[in-house]
PDB file of N, CA and C in Angstrom:
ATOM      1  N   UNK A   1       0.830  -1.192   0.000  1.00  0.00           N
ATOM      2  CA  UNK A   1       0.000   0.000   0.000  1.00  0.00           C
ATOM      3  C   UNK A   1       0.876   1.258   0.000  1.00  0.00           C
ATOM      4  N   UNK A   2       2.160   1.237   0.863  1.00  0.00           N
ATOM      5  CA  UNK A   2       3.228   2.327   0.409  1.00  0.00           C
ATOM      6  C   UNK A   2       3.215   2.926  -0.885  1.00  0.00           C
ATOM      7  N   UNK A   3       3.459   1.836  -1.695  1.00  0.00           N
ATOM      8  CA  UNK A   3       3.690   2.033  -3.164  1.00  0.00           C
ATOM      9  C   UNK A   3       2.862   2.859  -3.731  1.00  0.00           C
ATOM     10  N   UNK A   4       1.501   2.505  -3.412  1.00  0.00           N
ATOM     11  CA  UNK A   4       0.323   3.258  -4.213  1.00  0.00           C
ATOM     12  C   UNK A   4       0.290   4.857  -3.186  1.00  0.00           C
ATOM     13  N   UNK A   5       0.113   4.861  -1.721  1.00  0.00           N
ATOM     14  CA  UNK A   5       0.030   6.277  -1.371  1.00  0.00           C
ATOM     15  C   UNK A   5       1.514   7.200  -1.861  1.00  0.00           C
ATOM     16  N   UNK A   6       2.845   6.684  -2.018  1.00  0.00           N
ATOM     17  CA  UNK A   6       4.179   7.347  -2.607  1.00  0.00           C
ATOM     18  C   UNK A   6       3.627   7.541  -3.979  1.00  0.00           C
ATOM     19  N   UNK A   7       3.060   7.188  -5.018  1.00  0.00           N
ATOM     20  CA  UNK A   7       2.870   7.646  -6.161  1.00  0.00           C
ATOM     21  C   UNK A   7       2.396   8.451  -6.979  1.00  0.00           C
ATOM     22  N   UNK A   8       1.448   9.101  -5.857  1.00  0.00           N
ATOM     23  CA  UNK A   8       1.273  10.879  -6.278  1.00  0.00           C
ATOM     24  C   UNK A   8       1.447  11.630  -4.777  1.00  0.00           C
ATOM     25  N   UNK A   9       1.126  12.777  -4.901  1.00  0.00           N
ATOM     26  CA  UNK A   9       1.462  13.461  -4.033  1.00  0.00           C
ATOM     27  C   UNK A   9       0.578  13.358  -2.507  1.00  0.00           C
ATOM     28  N   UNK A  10       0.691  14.052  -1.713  1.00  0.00           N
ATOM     29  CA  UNK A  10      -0.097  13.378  -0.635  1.00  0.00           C
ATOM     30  C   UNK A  10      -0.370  14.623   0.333  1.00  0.00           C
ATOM     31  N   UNK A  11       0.277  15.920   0.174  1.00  0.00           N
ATOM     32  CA  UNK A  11       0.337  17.512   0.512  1.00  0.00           C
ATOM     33  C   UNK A  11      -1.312  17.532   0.235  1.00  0.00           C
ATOM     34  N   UNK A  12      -1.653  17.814  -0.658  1.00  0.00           N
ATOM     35  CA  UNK A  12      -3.030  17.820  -1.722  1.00  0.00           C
ATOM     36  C   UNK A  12      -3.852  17.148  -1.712  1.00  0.00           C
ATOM     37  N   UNK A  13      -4.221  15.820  -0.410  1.00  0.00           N
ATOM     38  CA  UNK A  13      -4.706  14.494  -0.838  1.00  0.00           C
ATOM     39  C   UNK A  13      -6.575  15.212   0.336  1.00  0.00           C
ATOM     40  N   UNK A  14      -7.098  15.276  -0.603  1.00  0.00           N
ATOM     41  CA  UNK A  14      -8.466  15.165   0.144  1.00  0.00           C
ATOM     42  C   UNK A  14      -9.366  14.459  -0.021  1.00  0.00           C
ATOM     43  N   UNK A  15     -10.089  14.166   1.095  1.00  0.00           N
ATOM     44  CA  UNK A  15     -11.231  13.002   1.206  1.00  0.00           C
ATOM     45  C   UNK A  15     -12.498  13.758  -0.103  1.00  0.00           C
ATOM     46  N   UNK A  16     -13.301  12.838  -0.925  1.00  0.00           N
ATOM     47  CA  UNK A  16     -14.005  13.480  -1.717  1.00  0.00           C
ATOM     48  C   UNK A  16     -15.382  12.219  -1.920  1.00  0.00           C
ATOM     49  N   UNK A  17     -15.982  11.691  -1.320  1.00  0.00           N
ATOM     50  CA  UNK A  17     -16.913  10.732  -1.873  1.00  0.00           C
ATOM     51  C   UNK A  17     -18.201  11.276  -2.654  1.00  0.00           C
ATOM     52  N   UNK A  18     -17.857  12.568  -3.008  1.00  0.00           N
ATOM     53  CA  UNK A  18     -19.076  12.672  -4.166  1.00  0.00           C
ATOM     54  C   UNK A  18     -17.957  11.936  -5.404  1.00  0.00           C
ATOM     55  N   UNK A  19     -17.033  11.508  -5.539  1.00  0.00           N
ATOM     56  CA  UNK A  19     -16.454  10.538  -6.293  1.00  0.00           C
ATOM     57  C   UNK A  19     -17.335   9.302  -6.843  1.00  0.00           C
ATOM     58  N   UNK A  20     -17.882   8.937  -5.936  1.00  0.00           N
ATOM     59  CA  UNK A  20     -18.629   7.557  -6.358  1.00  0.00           C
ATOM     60  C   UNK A  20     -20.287   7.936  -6.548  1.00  0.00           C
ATOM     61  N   UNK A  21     -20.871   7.353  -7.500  1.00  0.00           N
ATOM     62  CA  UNK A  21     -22.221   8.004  -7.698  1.00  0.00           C
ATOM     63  C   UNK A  21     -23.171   6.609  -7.485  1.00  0.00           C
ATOM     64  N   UNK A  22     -24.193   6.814  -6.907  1.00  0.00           N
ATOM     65  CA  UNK A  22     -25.018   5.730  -6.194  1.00  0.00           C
ATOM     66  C   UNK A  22     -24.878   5.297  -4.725  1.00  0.00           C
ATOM     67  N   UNK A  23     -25.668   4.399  -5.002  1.00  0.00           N
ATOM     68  CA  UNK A  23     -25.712   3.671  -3.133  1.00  0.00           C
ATOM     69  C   UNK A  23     -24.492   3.124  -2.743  1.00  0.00           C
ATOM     70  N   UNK A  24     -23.585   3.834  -1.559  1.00  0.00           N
ATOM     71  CA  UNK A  24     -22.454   3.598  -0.770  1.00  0.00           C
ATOM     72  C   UNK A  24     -22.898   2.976   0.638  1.00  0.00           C
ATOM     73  N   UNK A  25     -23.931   2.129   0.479  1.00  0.00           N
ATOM     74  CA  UNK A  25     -24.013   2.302   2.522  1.00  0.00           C
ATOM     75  C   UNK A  25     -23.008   1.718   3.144  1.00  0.00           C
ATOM     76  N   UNK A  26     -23.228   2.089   4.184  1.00  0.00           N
ATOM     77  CA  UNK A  26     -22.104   1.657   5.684  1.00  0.00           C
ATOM     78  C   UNK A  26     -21.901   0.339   5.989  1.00  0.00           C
ATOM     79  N   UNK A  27     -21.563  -0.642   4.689  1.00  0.00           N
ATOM     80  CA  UNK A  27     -21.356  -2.227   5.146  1.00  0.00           C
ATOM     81  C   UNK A  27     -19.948  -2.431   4.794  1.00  0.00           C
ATOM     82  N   UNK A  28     -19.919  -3.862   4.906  1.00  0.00           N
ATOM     83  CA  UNK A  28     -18.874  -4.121   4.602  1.00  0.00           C
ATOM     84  C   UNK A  28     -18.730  -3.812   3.168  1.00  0.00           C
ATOM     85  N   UNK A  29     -19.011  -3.172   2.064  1.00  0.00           N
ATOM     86  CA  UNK A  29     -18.854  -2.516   0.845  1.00  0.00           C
ATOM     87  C   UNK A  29     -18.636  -1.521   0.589  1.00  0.00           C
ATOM     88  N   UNK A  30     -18.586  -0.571   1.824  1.00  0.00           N
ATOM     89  CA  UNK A  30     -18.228   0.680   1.763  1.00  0.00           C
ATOM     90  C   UNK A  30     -17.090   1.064   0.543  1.00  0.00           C
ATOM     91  N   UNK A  31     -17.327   2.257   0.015  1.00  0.00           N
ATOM     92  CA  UNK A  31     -16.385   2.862  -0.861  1.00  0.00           C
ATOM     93  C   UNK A  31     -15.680   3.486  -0.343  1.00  0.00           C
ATOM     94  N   UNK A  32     -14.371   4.334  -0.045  1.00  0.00           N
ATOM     95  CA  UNK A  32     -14.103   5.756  -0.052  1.00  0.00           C
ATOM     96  C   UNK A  32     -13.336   6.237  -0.938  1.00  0.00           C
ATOM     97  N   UNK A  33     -13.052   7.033  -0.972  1.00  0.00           N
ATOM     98  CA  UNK A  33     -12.458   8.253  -2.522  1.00  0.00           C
ATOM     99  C   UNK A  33     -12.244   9.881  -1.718  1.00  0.00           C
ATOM    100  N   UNK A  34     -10.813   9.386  -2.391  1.00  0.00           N
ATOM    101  CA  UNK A  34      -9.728  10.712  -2.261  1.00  0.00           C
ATOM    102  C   UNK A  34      -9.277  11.433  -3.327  1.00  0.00           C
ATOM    103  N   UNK A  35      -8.950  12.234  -3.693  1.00  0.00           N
ATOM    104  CA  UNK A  35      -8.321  13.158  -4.752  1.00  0.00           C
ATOM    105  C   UNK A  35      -7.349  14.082  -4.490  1.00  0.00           C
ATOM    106  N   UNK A  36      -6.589  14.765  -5.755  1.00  0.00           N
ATOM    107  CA  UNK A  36      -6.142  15.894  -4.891  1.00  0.00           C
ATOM    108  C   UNK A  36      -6.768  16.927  -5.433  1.00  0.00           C
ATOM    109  N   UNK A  37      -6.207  18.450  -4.588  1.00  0.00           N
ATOM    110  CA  UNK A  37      -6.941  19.159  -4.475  1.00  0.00           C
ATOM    111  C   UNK A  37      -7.378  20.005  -6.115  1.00  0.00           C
ATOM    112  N   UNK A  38      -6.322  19.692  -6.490  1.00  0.00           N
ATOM    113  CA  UNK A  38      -6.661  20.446  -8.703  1.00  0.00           C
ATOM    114  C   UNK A  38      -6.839  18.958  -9.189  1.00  0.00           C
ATOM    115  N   UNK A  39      -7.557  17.992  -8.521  1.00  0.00           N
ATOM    116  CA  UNK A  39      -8.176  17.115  -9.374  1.00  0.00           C
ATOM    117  C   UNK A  39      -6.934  16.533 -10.466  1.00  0.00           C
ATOM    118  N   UNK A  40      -5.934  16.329 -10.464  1.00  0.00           N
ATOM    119  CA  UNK A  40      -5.027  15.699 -10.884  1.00  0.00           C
ATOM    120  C   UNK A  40      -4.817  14.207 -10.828  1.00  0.00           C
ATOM    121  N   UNK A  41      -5.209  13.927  -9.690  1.00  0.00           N
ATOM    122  CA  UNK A  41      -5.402  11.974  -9.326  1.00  0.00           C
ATOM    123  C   UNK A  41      -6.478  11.878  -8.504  1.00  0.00           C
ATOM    124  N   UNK A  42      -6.806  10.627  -8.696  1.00  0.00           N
ATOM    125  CA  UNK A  42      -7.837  10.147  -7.727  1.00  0.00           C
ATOM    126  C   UNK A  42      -7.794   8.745  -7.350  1.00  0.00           C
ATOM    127  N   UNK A  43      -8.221   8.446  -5.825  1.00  0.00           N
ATOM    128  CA  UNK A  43      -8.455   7.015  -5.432  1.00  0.00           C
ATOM    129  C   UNK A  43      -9.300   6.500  -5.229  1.00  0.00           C
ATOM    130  N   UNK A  44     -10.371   5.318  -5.453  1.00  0.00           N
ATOM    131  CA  UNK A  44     -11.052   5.179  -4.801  1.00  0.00           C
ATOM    132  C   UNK A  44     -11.028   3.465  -4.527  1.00  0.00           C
ATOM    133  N   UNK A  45     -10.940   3.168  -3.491  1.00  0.00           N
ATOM    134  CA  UNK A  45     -10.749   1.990  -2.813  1.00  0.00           C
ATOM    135  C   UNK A  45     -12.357   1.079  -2.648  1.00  0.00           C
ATOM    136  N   UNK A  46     -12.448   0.056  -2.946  1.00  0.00           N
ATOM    137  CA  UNK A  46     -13.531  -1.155  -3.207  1.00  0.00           C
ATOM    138  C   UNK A  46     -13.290  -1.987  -1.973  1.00  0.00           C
ATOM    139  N   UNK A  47     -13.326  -2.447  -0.918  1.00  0.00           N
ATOM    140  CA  UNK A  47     -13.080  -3.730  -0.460  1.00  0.00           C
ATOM    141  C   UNK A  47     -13.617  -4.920  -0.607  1.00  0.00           C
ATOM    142  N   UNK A  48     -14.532  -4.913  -2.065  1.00  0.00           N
ATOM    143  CA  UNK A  48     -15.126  -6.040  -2.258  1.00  0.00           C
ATOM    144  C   UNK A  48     -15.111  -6.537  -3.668  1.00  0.00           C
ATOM    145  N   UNK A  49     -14.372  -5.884  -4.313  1.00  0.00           N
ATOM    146  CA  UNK A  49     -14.140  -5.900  -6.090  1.00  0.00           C
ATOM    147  C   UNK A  49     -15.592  -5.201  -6.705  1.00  0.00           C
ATOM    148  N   UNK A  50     -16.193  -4.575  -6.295  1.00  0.00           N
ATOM    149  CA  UNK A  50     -17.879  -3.910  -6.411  1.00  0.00           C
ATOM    150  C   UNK A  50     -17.282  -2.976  -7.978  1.00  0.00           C
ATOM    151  N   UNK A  51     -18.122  -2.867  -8.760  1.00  0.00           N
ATOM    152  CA  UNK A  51     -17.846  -2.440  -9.997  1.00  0.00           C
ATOM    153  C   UNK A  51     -17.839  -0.852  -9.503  1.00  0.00           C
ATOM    154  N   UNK A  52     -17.477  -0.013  -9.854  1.00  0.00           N
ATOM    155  CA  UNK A  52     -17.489   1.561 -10.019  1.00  0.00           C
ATOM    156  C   UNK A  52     -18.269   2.451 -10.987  1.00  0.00           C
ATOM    157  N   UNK A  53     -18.857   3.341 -10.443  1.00  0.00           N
ATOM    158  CA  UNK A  53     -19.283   4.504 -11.419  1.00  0.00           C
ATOM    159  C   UNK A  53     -18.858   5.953 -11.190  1.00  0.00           C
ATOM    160  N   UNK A  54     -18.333   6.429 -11.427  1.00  0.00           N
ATOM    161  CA  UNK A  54     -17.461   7.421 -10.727  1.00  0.00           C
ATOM    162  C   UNK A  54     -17.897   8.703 -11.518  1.00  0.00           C
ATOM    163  N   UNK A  55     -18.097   9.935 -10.590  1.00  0.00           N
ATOM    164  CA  UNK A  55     -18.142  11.402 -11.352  1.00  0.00           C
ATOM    165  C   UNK A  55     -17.173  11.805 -11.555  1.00  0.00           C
ATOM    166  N   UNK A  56     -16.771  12.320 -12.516  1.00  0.00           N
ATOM    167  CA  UNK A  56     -15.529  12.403 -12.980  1.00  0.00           C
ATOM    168  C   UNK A  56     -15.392  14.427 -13.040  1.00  0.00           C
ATOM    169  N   UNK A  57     -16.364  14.605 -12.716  1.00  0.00           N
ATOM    170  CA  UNK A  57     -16.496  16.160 -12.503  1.00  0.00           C
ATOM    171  C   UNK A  57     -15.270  17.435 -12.382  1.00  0.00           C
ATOM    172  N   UNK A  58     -14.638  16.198 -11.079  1.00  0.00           N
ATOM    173  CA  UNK A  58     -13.394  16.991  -9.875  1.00  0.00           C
ATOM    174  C   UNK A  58     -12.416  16.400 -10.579  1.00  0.00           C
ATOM    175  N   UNK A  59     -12.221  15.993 -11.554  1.00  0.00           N
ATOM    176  CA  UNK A  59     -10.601  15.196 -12.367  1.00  0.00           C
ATOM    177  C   UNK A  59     -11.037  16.247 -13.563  1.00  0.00           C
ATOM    178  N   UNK A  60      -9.268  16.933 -13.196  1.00  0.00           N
ATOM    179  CA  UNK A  60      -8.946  17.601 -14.423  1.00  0.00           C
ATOM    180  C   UNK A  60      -9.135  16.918 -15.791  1.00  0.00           C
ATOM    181  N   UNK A  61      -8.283  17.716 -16.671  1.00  0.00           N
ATOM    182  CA  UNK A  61      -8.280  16.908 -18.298  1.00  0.00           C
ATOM    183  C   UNK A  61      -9.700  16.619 -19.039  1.00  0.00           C
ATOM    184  N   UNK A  62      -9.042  16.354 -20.578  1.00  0.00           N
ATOM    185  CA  UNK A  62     -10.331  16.125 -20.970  1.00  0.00           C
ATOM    186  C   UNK A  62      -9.733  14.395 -21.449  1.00  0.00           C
ATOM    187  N   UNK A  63      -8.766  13.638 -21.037  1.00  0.00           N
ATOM    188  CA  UNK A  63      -8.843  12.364 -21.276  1.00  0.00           C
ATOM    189  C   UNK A  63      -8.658  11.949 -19.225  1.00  0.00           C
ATOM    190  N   UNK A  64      -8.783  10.505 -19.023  1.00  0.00           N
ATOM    191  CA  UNK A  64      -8.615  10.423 -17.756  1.00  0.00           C
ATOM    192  C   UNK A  64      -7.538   8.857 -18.056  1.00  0.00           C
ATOM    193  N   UNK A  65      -6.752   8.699 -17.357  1.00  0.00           N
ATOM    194  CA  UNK A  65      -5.786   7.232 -17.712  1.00  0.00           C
ATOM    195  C   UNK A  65      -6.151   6.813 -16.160  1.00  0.00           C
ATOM    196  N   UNK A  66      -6.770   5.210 -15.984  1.00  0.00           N
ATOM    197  CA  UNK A  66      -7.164   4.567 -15.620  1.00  0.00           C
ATOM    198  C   UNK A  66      -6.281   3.257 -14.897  1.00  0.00           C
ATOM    199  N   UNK A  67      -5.967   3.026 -13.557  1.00  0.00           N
ATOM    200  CA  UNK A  67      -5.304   1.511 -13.686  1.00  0.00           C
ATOM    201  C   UNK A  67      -5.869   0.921 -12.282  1.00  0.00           C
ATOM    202  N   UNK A  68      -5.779  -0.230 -12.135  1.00  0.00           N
ATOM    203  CA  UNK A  68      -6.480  -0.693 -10.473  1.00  0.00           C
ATOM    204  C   UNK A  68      -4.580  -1.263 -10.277  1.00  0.00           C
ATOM    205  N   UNK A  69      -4.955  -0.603  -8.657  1.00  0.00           N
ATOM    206  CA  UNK A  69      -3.766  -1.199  -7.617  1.00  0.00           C
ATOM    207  C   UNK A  69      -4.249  -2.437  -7.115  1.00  0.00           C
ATOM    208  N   UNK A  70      -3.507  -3.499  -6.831  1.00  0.00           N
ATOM    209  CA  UNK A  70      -4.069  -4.606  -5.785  1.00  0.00           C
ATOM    210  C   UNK A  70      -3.210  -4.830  -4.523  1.00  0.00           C
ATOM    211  N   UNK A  71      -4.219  -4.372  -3.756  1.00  0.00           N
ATOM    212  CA  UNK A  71      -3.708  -3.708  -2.242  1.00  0.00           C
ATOM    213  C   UNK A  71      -2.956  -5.564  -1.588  1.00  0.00           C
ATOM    214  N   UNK A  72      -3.558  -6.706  -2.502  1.00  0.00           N
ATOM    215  CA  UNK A  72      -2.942  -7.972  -1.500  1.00  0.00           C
ATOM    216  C   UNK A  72      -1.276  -8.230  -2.285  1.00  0.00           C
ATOM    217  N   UNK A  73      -1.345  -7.810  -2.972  1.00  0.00           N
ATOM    218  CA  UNK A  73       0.246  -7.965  -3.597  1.00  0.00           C
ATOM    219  C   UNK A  73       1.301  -6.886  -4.152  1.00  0.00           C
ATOM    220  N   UNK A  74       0.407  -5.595  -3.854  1.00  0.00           N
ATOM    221  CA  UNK A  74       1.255  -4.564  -4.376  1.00  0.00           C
ATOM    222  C   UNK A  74       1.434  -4.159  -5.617  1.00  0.00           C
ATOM    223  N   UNK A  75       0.884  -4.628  -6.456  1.00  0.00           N
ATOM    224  CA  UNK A  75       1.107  -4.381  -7.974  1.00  0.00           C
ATOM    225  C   UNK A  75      -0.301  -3.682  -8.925  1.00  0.00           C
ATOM    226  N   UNK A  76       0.193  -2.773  -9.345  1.00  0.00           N
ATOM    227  CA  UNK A  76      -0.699  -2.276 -10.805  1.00  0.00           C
ATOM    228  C   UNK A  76      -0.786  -2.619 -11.459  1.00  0.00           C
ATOM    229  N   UNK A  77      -2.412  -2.534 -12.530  1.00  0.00           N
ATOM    230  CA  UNK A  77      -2.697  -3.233 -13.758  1.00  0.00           C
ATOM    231  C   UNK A  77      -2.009  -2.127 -14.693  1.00  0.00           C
ATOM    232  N   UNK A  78      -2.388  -2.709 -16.043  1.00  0.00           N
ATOM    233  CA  UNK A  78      -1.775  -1.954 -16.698  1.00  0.00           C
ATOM    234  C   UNK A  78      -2.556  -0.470 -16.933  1.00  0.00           C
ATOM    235  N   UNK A  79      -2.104   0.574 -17.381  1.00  0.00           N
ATOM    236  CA  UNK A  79      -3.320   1.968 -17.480  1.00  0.00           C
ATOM    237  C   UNK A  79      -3.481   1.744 -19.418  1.00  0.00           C
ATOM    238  N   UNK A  80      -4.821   2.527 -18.870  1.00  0.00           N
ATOM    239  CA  UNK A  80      -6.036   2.471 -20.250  1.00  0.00           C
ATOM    240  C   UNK A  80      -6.245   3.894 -20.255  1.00  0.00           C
ATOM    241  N   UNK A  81      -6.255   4.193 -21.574  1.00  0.00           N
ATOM    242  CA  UNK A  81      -6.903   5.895 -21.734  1.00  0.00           C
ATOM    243  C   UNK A  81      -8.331   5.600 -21.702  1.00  0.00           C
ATOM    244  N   UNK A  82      -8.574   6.655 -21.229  1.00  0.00           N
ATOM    245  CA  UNK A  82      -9.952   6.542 -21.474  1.00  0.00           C
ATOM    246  C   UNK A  82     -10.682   8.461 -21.750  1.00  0.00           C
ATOM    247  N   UNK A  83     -11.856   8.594 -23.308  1.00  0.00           N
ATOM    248  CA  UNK A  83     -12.096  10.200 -22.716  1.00  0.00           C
ATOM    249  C   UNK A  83     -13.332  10.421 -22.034  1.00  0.00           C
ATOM    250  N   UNK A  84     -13.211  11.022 -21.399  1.00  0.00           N
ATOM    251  CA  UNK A  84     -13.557  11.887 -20.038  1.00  0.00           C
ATOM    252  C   UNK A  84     -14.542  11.631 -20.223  1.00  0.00           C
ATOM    253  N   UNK A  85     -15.736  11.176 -19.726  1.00  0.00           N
ATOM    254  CA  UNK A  85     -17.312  11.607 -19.652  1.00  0.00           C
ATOM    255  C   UNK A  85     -17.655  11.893 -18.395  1.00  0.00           C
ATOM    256  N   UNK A  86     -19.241  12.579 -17.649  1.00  0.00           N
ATOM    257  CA  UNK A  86     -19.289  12.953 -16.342  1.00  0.00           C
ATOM    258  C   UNK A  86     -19.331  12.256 -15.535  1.00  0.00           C
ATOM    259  N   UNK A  87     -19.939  11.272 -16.042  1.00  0.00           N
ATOM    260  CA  UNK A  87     -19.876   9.204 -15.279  1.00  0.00           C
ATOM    261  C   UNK A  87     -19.134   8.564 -16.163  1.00  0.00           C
ATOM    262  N   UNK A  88     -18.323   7.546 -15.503  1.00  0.00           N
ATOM    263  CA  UNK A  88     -17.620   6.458 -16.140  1.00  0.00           C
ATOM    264  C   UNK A  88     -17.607   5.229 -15.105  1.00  0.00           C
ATOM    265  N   UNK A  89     -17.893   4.368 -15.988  1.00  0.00           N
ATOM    266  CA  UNK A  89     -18.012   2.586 -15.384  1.00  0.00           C
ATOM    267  C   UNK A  89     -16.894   1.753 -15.461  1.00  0.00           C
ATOM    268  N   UNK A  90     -16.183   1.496 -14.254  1.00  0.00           N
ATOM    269  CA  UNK A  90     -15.532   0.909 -14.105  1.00  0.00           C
ATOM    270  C   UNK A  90     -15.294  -0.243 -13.842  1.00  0.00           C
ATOM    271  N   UNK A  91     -15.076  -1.424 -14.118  1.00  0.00           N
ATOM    272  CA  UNK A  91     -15.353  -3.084 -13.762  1.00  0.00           C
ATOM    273  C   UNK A  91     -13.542  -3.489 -13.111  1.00  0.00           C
ATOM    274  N   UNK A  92     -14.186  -3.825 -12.023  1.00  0.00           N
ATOM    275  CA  UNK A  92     -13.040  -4.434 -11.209  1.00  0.00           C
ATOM    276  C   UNK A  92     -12.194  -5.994 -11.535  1.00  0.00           C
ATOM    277  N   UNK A  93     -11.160  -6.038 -11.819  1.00  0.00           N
ATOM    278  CA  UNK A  93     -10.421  -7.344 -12.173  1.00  0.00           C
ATOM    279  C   UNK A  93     -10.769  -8.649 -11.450  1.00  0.00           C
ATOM    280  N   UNK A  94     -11.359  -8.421  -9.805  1.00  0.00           N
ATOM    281  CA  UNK A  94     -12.070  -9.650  -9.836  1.00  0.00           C
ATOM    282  C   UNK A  94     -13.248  -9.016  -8.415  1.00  0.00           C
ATOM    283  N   UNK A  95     -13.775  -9.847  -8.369  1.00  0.00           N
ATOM    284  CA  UNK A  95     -15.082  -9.450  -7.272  1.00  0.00           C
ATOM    285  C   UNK A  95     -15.343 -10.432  -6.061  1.00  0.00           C
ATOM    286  N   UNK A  96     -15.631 -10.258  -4.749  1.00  0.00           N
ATOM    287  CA  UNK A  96     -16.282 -10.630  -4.011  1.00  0.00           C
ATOM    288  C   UNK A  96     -15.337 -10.715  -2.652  1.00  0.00           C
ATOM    289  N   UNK A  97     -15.919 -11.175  -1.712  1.00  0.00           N
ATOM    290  CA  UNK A  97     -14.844 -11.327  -0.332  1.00  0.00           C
ATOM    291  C   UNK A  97     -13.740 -11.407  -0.403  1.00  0.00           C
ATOM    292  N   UNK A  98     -12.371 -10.521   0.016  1.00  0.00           N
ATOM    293  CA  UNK A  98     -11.529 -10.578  -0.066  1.00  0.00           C
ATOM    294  C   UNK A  98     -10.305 -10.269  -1.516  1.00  0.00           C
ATOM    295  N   UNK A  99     -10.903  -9.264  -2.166  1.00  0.00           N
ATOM    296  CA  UNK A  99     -10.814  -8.732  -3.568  1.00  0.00           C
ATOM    297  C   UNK A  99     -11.338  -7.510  -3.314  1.00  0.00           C
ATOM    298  N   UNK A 100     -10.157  -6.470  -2.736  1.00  0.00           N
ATOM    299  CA  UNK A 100     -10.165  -5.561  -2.799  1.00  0.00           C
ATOM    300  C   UNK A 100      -9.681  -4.950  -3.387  1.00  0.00           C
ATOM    301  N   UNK A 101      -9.691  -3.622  -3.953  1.00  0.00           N
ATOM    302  CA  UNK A 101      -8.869  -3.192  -5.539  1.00  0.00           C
ATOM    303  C   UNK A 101      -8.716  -1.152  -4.940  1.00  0.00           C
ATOM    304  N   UNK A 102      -8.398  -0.508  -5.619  1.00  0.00           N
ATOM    305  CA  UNK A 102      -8.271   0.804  -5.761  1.00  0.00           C
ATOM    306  C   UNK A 102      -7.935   1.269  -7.210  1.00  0.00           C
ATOM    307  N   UNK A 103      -9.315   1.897  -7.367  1.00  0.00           N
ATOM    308  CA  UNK A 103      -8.992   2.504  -8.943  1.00  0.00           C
ATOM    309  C   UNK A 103      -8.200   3.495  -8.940  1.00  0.00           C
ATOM    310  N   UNK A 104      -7.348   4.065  -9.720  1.00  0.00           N
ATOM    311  CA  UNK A 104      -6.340   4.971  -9.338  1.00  0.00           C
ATOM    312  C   UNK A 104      -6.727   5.714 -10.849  1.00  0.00           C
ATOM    313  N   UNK A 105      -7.039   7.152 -10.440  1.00  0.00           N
ATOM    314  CA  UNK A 105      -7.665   7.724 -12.077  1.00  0.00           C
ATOM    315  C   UNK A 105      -6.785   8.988 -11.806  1.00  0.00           C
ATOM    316  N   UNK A 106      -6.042   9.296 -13.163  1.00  0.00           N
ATOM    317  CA  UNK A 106      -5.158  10.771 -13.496  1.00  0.00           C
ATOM    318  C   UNK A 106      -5.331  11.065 -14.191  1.00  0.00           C
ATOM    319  N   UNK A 107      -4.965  12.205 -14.580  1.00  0.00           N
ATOM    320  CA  UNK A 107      -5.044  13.144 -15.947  1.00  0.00           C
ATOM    321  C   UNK A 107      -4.112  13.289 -16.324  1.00  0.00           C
ATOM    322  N   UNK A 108      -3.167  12.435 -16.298  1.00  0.00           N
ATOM    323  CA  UNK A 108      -2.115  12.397 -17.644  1.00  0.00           C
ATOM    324  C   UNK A 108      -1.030  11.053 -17.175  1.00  0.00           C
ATOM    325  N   UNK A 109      -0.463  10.691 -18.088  1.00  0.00           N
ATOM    326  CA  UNK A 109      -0.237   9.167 -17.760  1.00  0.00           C
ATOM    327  C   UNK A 109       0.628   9.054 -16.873  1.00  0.00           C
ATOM    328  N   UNK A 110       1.172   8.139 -16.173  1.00  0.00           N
ATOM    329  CA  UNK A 110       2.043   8.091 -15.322  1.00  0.00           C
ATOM    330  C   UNK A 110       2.997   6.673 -15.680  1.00  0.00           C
TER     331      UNK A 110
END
């Protein structure tokens, strides 16, 4: 998890859950979502592989590059361009108990 909070900045890092759009309740599925403050990166952490829909509002750019961290081994998928719309659907690499992921979304590649 080092790896992924060292990889952007962390001065700038604010809590933001209008990030995720729809039903978040307080279970074990909870979402949360961070950004920084000029919308340059964003996190938002799954603890259940739960697919994503994300407002993309607060992320600069008009393309967004896309990759999931996997918090049980440390490693990133590969990044995908993707352009910008105000919602975007995200599908998690795998789903259910114990498949937790963090989408990691920037505005310009890394």
């Amino acid at each position: 998890v080092k790896k992924l909070m060292l990889s952007e900045s962390f001065l700038d890092r604010i809590p933001d859950q209008s990030l995720i759009v729809g039903e978040n309740p307080n279970t074990n599925e909870y979402c949360s979502a961070t950004r920084a403050s000029d919308g340059h990166y964003a996190f938002i952490y799954t603890p259940t592989g739960k697919n994503l829909t994300i407002n993309t509002s607060s992320i600069a750019g008009t393309d967004i590059y896309s990759k999931w961290f996997n918090p049980r081994n440390g490693t990133f998928s590969s990044t995908t361009k993707n352009t910008k719309a105000i919602q975007m659907n995200f599908n998690t690499p795998t789903k259910g108990g114990n498949n937790d992921w963090v989408l990691v979304l920037t505005s310009k590649q890394r």
